[in-house]
Protein backbone atom coordinates (compact mmCIF):
# COMPACT_ATOMS: atom_id res chain seq x y z
CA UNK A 1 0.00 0.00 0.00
CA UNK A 2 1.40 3.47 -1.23
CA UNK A 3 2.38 5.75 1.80
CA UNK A 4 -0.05 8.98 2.19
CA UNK A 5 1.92 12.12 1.41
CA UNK A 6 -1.45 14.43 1.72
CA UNK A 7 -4.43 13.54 4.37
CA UNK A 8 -6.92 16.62 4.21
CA UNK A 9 -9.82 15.91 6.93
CA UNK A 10 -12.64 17.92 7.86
CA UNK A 11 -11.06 21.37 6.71
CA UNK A 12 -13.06 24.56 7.11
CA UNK A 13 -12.11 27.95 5.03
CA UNK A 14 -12.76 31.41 5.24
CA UNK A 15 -11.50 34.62 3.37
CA UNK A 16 -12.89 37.24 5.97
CA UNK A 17 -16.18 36.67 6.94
CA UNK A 18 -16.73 34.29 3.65
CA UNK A 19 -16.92 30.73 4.28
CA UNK A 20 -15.71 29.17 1.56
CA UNK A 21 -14.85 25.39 2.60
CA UNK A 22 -17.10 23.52 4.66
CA UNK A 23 -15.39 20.00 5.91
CA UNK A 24 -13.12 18.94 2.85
CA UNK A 25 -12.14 15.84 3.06
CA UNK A 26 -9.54 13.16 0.85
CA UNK A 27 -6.04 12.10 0.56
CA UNK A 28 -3.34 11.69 -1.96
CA UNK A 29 -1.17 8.92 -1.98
CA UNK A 30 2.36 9.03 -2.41
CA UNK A 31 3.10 9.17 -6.59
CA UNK A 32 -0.46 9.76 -7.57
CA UNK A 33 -2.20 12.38 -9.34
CA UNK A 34 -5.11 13.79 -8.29
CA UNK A 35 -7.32 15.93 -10.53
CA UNK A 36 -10.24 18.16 -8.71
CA UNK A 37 -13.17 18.98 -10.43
CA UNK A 38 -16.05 21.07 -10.21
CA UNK A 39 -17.99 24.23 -11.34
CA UNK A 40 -16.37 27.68 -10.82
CA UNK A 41 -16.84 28.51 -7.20
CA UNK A 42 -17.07 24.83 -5.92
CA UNK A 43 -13.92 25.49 -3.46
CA UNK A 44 -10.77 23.86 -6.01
CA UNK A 45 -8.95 26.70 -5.54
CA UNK A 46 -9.35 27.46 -2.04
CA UNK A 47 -8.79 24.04 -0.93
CA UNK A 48 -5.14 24.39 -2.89
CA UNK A 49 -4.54 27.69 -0.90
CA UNK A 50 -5.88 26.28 2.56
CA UNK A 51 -3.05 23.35 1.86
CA UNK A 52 -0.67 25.86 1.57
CA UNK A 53 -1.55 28.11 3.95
CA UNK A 54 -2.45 30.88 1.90
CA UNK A 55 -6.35 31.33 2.69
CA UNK A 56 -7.66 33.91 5.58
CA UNK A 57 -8.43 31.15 8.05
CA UNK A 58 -8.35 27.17 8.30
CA UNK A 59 -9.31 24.63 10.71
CA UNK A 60 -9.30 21.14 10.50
CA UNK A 61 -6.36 19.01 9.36
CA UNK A 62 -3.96 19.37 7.19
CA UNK A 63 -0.99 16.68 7.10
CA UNK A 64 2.17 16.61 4.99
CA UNK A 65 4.08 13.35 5.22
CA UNK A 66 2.33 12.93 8.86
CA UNK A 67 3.27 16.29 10.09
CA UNK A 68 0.13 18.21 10.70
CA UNK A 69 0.18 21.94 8.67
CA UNK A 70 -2.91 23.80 9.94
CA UNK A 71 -1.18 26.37 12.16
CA UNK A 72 2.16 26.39 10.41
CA UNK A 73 3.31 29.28 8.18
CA UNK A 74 3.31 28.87 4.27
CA UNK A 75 6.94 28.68 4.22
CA UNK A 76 7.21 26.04 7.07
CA UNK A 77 4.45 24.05 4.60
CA UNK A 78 6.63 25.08 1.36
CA UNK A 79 9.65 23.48 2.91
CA UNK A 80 8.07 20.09 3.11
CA UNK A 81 8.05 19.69 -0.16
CA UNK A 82 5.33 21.59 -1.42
CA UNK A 83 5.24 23.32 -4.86
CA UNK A 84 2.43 25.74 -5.94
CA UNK A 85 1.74 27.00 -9.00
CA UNK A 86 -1.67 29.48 -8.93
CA UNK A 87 -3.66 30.16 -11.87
CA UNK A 88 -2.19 33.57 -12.14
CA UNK A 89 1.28 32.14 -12.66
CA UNK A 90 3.24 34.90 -10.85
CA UNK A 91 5.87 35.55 -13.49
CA UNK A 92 8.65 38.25 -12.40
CA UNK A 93 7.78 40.09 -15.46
CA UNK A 94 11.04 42.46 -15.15
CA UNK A 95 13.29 39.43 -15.30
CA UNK A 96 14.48 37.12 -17.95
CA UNK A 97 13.24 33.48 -18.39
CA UNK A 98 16.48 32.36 -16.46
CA UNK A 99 16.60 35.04 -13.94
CA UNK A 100 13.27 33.66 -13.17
CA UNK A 101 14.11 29.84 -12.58
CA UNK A 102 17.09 31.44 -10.62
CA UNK A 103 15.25 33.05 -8.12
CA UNK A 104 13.33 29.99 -6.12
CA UNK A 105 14.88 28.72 -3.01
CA UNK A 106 15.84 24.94 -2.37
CA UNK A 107 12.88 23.67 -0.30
CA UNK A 108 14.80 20.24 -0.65
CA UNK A 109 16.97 17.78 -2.35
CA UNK A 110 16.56 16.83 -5.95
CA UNK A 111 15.21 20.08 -7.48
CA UNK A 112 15.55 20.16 -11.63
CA UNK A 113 18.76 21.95 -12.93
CA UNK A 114 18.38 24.91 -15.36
CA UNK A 115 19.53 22.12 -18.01
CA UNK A 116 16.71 19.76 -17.09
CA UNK A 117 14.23 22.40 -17.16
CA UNK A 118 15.41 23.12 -20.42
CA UNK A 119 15.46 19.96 -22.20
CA UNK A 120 11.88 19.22 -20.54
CA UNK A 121 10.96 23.15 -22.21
CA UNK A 122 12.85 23.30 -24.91
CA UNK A 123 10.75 26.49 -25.70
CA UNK A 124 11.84 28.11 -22.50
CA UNK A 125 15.57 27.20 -23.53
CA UNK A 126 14.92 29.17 -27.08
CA UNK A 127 13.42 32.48 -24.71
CA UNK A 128 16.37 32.56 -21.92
CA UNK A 129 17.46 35.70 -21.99
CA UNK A 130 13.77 37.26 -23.04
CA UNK A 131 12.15 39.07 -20.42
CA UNK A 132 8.83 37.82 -18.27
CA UNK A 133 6.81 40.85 -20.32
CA UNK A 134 7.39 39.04 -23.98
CA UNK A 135 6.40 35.51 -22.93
CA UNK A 136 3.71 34.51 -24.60
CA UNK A 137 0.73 32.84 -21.93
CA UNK A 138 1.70 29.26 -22.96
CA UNK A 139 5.68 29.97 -22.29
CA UNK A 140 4.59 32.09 -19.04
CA UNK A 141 2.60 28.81 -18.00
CA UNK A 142 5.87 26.67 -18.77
CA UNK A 143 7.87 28.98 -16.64
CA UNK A 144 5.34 28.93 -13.98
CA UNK A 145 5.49 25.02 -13.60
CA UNK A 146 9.07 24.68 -14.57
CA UNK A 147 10.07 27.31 -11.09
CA UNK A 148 8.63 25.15 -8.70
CA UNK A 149 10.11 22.01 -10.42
CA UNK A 150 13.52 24.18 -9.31
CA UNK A 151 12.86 24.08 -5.37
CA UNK A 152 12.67 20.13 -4.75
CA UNK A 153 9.42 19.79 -3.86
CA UNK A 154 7.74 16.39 -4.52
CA UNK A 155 4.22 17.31 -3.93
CA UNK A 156 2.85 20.11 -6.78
CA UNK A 157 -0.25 21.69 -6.66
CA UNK A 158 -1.36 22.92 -10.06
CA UNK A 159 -3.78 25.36 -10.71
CA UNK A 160 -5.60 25.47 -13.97
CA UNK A 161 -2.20 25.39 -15.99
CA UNK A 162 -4.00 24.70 -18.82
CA UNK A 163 -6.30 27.32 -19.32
CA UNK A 164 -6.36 29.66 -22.03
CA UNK A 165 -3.75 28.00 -24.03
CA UNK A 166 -3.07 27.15 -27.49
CA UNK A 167 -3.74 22.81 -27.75
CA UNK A 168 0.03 22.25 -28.45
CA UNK A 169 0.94 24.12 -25.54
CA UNK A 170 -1.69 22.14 -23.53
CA UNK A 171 -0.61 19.12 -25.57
CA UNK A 172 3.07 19.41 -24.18
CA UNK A 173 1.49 20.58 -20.58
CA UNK A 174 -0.25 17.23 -20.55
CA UNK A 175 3.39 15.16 -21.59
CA UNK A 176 5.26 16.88 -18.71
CA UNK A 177 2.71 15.91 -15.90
CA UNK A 178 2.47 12.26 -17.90
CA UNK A 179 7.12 12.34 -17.51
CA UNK A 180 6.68 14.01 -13.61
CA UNK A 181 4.17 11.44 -12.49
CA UNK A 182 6.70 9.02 -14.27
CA UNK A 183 9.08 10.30 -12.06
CA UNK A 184 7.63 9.67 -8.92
CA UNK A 185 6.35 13.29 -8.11
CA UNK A 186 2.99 13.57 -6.28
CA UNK A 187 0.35 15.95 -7.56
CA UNK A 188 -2.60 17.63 -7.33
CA UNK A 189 -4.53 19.96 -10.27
CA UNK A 190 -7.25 21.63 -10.42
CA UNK A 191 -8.69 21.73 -13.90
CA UNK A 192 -11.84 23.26 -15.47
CA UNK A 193 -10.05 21.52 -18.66
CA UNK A 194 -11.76 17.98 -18.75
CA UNK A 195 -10.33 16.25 -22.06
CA UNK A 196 -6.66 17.97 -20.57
CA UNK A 197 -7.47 16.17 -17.26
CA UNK A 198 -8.91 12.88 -17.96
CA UNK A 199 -6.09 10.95 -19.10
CA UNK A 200 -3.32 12.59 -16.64
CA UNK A 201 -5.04 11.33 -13.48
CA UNK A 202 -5.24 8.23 -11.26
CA UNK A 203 -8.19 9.64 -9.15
CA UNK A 204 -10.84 12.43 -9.75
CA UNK A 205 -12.57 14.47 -6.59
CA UNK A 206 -15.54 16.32 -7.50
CA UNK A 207 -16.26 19.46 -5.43
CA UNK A 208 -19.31 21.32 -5.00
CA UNK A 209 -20.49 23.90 -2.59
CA UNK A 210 -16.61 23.78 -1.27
CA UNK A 211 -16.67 19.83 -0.02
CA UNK A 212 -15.60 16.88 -1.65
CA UNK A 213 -18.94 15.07 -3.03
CA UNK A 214 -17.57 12.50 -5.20
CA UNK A 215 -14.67 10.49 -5.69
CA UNK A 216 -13.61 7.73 -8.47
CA UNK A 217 -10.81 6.31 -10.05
CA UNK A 218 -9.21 6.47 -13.47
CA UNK A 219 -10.44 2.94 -14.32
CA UNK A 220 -14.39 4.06 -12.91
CA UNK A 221 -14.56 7.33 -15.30
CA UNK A 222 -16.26 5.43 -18.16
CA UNK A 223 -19.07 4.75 -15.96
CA UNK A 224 -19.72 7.87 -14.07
CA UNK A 225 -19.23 10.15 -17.23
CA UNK A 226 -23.30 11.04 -17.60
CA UNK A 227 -22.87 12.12 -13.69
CA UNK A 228 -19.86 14.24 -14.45
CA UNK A 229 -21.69 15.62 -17.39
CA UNK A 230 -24.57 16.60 -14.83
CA UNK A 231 -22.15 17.96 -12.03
CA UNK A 232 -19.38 19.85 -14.57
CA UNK A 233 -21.73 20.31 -17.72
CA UNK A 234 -19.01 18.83 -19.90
């Protein structure tokens, strides 16, 4: 039995006085990928924040590896082993494609080189020197991933990274979660993008009304498709 890197039980969110989660609950085991799924406003987002520590207020329980989160600081979570990338990317846009995937710390051992990040983007290898500013969105998304790929971490937590792109960018999106998950990585998307999703994950969580209402596995999609279609309008 794989060893559980994520445990999220009975977590609560707020942003002020909006309550936003109300008892998430699921786990991720260690080398899977987990895709959450649900309308806009169903809590994906905010349960990717409240795992990093990055929402107004959380209770509940949050643990990393066994070590319980709710409580810590974002960079205490960050350092074990936690990558996020957020759906607005966060780009330096005054710096150069390398300056960029200079700048994150080492959260841990076995963060990418510059060279492996460029022979798994050849596209960000070709823009090096070119600053954040003339990136196009799809090379702004690879940066985005490729960073926290930098720091070590072996749990990511992908927001939406392929939204709004052209197909061969979300083509080659889909190949380097397919090589990461090949690599033993752990992660988690969230993904409005169904065709982009449906092949890259071992389990699917539907969210609504910001709890976990559903869950299935890769090898139970076929069958629960007309429900998605009901839940997602795919």
């Amino acid at each position: 039995m794989a060893a559980r890197f994520l445990e999220v039980a009975g977590v609560q969110g707020w942003y002020g006085e909006s309550h936003v989660l109300h008892g998430v609950d699921f786990h991720v085991d260690e080398g899977e990928v987990v895709t959450l799924l649900g309308r806009n406003g169903a809590g994906r987002t905010s349960t990717l924040r409240a795992i990093m520590g990055l929402i107004g207020a959380r209770t509940g329980s949050i643990k990393v590896r066994g070590t319980e989160t709710v409580g810590l600081p974002t960079h205490r979570i960050a350092r074990l082993g936690l990558g996020y990338c957020p759906e607005e990317r966060g780009i330096f846009s005054s710096l150069s494609t390398e300056e960029n995937l200079m700048l994150p710390p080492a959260l841990g051992a076995g963060g990418m080189s510059v060279e492996q990040i460029y022979a798994m983007f050849p596209n960000l290898k070709e823009r090096a020197q070119s600053q954040g500013t003339r990136l196009s969105g799809g090379e702004q998304q690879m940066l985005a991933v490729a960073r926290i790929l930098r720091t070590g971490a072996r749990l990511l937590l992908l927001d939406e990274i392929s939204e709004g792109l052209a197909p061969v960018i979300v083509q080659k999106l889909g190949e380097v979660v397919k090589s990461l998950r090949g690599q033993g990585y752990t992660i988690v998307m969230v993904e409005q993008n169904f065709r982009f999703a449906a092949p890259l994950a071992d389990r699917f969580l539907v969210m609504e009304h910001g709890q976990v209402i559903q869950q299935f596995s890769q090898a139970e999609l076929p069958a629960r498709m007309e429900r998605l279609h009901e839940y997602l309008g795919v």
